[in-house]
N, C-alpha and C. Protein backbone atom coordinates (compact mmCIF):
# COMPACT_ATOMS: atom_id res chain seq x y z
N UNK A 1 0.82 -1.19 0.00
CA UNK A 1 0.00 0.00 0.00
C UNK A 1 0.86 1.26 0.00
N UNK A 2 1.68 1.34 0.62
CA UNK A 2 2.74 2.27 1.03
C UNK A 2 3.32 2.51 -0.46
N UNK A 3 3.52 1.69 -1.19
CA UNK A 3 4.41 2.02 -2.76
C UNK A 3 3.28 2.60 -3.77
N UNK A 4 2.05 2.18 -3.62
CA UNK A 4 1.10 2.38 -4.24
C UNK A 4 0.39 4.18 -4.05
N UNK A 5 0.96 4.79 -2.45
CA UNK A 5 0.16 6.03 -2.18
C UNK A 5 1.95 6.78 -2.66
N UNK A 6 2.46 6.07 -2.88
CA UNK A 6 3.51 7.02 -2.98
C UNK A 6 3.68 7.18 -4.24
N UNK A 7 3.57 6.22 -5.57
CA UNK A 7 2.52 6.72 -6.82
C UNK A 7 1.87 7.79 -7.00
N UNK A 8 0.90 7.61 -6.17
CA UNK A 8 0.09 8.15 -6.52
C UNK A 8 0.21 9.81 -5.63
N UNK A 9 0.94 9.86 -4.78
CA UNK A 9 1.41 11.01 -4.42
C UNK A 9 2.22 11.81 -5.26
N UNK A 10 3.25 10.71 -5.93
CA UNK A 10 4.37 11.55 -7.14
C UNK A 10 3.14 11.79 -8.32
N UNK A 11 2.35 11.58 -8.44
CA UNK A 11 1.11 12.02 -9.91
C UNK A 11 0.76 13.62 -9.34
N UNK A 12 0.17 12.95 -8.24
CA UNK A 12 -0.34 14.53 -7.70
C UNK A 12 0.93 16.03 -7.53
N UNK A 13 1.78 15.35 -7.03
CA UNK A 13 2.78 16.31 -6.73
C UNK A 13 3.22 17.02 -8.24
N UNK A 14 3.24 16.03 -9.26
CA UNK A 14 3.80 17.12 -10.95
C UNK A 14 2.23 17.31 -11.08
N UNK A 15 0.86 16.82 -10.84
CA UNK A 15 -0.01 17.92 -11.21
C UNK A 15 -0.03 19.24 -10.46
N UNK A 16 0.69 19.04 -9.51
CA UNK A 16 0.73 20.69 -8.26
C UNK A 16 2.11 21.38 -8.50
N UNK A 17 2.90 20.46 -9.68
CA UNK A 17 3.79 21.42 -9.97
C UNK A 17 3.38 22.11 -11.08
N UNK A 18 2.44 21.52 -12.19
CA UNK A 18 1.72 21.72 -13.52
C UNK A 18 1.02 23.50 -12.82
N UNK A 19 0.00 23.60 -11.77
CA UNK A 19 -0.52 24.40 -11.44
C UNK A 19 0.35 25.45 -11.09
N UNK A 20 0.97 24.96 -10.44
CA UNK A 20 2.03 26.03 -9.56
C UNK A 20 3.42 26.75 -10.30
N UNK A 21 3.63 26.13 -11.61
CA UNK A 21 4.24 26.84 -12.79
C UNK A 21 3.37 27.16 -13.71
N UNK A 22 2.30 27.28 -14.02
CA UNK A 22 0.88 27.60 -14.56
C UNK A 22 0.50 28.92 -14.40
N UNK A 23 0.53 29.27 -12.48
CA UNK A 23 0.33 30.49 -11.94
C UNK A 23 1.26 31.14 -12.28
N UNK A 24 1.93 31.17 -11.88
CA UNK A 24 3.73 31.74 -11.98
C UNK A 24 3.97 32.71 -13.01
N UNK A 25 3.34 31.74 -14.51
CA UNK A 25 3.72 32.22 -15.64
C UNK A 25 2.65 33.29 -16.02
N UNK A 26 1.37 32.73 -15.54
CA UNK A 26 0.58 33.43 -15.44
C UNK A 26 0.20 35.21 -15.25
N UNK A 27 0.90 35.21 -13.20
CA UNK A 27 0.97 35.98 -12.64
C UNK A 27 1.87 37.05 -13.12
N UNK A 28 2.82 36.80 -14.26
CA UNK A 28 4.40 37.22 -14.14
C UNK A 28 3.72 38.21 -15.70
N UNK A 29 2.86 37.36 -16.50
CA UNK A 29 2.21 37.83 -17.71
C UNK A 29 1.37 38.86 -17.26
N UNK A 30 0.87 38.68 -16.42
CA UNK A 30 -0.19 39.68 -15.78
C UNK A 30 0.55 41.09 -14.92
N UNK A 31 1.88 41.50 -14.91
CA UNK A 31 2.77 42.20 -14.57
C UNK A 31 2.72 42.17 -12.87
N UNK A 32 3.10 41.24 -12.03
CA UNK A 32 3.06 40.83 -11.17
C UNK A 32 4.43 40.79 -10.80
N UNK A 33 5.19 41.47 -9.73
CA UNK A 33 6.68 40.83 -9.94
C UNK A 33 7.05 39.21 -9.40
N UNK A 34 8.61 38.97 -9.55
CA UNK A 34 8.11 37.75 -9.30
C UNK A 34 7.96 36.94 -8.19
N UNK A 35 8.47 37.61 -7.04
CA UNK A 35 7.91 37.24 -5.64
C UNK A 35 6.41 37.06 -5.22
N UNK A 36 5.60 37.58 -6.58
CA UNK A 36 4.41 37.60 -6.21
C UNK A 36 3.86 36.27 -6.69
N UNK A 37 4.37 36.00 -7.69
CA UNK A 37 4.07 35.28 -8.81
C UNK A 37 4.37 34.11 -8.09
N UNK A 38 5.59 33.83 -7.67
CA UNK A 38 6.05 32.48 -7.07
C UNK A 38 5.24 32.73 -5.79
N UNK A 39 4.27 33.69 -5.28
CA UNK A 39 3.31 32.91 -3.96
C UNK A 39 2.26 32.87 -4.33
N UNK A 40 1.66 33.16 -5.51
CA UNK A 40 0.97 32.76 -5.81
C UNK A 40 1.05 31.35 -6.59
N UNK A 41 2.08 31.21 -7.17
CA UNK A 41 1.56 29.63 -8.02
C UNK A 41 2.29 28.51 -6.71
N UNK A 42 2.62 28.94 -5.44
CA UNK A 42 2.97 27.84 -4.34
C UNK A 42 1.59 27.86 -4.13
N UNK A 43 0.56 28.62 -3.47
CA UNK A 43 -0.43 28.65 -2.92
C UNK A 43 -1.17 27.39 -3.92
N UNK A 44 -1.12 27.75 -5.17
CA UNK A 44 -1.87 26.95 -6.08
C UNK A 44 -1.60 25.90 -6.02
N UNK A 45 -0.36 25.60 -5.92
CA UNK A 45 0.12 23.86 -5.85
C UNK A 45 -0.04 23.58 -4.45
N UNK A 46 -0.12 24.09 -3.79
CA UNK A 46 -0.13 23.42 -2.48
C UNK A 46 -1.32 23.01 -2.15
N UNK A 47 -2.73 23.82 -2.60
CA UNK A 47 -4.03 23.55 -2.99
C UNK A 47 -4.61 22.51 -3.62
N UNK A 48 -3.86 22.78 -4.65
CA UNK A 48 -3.96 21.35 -5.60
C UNK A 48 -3.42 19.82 -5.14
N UNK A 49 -2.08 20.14 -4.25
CA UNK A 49 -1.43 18.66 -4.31
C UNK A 49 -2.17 18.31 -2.68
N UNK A 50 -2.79 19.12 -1.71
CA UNK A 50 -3.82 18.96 -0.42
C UNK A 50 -4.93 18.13 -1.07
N UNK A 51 -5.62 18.42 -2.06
CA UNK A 51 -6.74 18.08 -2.77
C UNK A 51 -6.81 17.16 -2.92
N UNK A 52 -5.85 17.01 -3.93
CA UNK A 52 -5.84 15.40 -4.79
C UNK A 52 -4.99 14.85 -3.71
N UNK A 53 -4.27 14.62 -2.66
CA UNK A 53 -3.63 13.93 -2.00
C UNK A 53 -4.96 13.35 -0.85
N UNK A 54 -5.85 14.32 -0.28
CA UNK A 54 -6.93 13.62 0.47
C UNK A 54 -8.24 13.25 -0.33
N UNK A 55 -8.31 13.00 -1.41
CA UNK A 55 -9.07 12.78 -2.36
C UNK A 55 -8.32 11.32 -3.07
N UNK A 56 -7.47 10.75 -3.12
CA UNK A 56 -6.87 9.97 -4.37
C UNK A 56 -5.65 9.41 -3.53
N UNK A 57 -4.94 10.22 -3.19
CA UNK A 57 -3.33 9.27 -2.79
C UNK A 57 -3.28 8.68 -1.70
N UNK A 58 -3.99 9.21 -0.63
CA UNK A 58 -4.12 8.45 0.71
C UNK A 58 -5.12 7.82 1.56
N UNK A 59 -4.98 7.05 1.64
CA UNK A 59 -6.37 5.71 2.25
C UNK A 59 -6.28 6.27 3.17
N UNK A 60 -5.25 6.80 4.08
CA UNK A 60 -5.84 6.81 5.97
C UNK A 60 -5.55 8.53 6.17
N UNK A 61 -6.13 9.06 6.68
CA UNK A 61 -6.33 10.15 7.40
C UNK A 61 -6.37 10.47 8.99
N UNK A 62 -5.30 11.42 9.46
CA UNK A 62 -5.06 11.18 11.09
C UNK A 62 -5.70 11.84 11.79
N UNK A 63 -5.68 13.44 10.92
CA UNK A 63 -6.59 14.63 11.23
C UNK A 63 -7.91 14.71 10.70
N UNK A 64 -9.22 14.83 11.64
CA UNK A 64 -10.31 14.97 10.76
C UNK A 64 -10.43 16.12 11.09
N UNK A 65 -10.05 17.29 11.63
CA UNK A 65 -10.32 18.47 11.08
C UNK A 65 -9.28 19.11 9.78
N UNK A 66 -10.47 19.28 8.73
CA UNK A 66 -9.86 19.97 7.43
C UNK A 66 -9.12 20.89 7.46
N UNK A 67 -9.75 21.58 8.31
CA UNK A 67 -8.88 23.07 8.44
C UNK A 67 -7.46 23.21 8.87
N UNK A 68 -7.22 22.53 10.21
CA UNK A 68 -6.17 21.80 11.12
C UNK A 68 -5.06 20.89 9.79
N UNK A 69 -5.78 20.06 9.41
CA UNK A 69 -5.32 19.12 8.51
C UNK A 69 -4.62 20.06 6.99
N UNK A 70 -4.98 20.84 6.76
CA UNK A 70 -4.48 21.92 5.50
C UNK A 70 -3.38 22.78 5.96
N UNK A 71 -3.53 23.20 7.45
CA UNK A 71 -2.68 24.08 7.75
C UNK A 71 -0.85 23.18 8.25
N UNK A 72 -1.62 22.07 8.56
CA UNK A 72 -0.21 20.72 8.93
C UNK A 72 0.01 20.78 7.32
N UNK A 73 -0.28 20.60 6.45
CA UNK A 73 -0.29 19.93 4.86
C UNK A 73 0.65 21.66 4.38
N UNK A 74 0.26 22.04 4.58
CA UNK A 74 0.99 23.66 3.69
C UNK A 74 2.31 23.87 5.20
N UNK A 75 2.04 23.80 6.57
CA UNK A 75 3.18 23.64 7.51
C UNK A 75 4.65 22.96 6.71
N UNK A 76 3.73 21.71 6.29
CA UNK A 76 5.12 20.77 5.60
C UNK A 76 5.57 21.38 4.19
N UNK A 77 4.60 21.66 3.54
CA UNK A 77 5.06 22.51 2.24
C UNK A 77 6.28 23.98 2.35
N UNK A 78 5.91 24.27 3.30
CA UNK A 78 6.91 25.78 3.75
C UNK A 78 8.28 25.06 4.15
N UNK A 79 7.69 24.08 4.95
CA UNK A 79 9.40 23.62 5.21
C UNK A 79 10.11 22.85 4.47
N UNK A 80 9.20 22.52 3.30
CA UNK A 80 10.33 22.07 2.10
C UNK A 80 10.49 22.83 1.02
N UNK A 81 10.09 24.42 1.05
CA UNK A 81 10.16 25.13 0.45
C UNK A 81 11.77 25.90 1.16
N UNK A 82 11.37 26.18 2.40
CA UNK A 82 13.00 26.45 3.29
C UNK A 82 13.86 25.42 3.27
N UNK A 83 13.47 23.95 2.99
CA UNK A 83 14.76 23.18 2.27
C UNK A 83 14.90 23.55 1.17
N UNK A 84 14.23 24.02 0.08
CA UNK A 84 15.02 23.79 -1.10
C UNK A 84 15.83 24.98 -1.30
N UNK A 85 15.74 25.97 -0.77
CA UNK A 85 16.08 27.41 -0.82
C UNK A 85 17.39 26.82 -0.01
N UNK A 86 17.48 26.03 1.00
CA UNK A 86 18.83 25.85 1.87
C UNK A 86 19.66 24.96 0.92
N UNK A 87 19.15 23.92 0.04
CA UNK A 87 19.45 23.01 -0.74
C UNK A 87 20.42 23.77 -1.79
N UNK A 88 19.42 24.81 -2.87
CA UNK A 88 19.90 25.34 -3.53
C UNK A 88 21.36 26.45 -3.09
N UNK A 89 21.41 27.17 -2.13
CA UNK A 89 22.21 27.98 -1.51
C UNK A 89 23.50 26.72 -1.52
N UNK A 90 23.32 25.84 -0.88
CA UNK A 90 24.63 24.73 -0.68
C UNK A 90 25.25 24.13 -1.73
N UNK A 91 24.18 24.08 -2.84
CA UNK A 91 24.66 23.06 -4.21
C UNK A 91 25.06 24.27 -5.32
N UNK A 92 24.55 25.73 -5.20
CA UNK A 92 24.70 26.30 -6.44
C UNK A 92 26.18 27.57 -5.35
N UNK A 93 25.62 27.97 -4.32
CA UNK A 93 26.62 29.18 -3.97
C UNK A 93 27.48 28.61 -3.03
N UNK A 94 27.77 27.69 -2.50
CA UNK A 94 29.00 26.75 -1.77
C UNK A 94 29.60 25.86 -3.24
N UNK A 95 28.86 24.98 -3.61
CA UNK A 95 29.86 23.58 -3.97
C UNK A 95 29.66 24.26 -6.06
N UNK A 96 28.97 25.05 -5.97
CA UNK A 96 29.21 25.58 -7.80
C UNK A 96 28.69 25.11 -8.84
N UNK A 97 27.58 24.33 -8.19
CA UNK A 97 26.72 23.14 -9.21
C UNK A 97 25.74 24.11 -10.14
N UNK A 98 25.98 23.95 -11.46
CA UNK A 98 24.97 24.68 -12.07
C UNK A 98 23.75 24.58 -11.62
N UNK A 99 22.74 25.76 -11.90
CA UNK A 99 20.91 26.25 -11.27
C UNK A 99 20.36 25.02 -11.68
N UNK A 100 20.43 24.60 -12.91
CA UNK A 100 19.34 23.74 -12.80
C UNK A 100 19.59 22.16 -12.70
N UNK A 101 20.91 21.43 -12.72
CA UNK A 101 20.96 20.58 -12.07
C UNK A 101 20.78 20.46 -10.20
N UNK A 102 20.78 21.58 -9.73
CA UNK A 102 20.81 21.65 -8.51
C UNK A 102 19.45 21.59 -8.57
N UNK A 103 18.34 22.88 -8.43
CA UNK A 103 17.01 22.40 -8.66
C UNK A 103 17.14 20.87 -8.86
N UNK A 104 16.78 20.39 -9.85
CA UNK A 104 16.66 18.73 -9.89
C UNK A 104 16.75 18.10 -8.65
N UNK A 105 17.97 18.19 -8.57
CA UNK A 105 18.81 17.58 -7.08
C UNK A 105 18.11 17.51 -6.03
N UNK A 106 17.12 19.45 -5.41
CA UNK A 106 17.01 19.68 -4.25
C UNK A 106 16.02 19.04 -4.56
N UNK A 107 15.09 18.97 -5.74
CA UNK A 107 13.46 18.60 -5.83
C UNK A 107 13.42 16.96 -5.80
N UNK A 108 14.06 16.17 -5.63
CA UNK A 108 14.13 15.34 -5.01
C UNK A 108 14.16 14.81 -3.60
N UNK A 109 15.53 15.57 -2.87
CA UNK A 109 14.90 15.39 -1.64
C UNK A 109 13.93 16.08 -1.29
N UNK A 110 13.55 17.06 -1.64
CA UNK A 110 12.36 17.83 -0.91
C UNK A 110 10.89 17.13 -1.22
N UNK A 111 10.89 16.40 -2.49
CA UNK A 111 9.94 15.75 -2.55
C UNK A 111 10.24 14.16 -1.76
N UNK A 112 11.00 13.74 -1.44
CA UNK A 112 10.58 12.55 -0.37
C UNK A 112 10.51 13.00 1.25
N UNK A 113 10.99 14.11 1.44
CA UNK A 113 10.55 14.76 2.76
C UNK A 113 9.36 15.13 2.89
N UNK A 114 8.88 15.99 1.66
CA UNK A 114 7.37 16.33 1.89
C UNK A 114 6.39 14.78 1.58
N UNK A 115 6.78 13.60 1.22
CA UNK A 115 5.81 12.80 1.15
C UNK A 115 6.38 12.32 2.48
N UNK A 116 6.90 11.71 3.22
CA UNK A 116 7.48 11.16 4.57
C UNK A 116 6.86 12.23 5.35
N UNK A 117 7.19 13.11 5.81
CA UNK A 117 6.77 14.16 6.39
C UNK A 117 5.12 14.10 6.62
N UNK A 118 4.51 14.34 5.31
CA UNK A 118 3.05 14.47 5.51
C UNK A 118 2.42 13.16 5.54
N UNK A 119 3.05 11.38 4.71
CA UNK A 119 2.91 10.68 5.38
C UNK A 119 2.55 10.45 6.81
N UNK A 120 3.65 10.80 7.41
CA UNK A 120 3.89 10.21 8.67
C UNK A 120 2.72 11.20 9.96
N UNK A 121 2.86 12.40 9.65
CA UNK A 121 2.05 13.41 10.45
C UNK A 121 0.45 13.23 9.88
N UNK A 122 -0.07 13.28 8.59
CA UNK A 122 -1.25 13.64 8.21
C UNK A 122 -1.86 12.39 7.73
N UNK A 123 -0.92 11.36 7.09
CA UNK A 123 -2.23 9.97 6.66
C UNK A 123 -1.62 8.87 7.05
N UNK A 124 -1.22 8.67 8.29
CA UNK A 124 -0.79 7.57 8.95
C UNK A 124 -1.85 6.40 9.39
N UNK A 125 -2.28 6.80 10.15
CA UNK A 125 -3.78 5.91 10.71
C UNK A 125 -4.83 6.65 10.47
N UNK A 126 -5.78 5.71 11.32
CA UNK A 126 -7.43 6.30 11.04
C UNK A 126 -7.55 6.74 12.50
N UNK A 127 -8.25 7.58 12.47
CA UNK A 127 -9.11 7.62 13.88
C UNK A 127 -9.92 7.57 14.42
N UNK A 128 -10.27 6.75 15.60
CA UNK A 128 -11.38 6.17 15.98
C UNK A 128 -12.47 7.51 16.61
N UNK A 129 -12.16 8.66 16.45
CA UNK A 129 -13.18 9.05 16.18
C UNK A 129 -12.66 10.56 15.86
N UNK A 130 -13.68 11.53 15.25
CA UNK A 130 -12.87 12.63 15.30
C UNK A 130 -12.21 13.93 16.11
N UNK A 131 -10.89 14.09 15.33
CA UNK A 131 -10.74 15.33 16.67
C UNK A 131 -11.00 16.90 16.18
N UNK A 132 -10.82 17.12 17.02
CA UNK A 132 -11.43 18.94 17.25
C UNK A 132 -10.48 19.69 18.10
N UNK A 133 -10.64 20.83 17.48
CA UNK A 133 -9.59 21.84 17.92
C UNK A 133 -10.77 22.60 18.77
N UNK A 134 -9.93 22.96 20.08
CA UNK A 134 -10.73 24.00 20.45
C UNK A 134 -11.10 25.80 20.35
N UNK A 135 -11.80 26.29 20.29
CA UNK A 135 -11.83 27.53 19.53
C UNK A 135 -11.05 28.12 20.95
């Protein structure tokens, strides 16, 4: 099961990269600079790959609050967004690796951290009943 959500996690993850370079190009056409542009097409992929990941890639769910459960799901997205930014800094301005083999590089590990990561925190087990945050 485990090889099978992780399939189907790597589908979702290039459709949330499809979106999230979609916006980008989008935003950037629309005279947006590009700090804007790149939070907006993260927002979009992170939307998209939340979606189809509790919809399609994962049988068990830990959090039944949505809200709670989106904000853990984009939590892990930021921090593999601050890996790849740490990734890239080490492989392109320390060790001299050209931009876009490095990209490649970091988007690898950052994509088995963000599936381990949200694995392990967000669709691990079921729960026997649901929880709630208190207001």
């Amino acid at each position: 099961m485990a090889l099978v959500e992780f399939a189907r996690y790597f589908l979702c993850s290039a459709l949330a990269l499809a979106v999230d370079c979609s916006l980008f190009a989008l935003a950037l056409r629309l005279g947006l600079p590009y700090q804007a542009a790149a939070a907006a097409g993260f927002l979009g992929g992170v939307a998209t790959a939340y979606g189809l990941s509790v919809r399609w890639a994962f049988r068990r769910r830990s959090i039944a609050n949505a809200q709670v459960e989106f904000l853990l799901f984009l939590g892990v997205g930021l921090l593999g967004l601050g890996l790849t930014e740490a990734l890239l800094w080490l492989q392109i301005g320390v060790l001299g690796m050209a931009p876009m083999f490095a990209k490649l590089c970091a988007a690898v590990g950052v994509f088995l951290f963000n599936f381990g990561a949200r694995k392990l925190l967000l669709f691990s087990r079921r729960l026997p009943r649901p929880v709630t945050v208190a207001a």
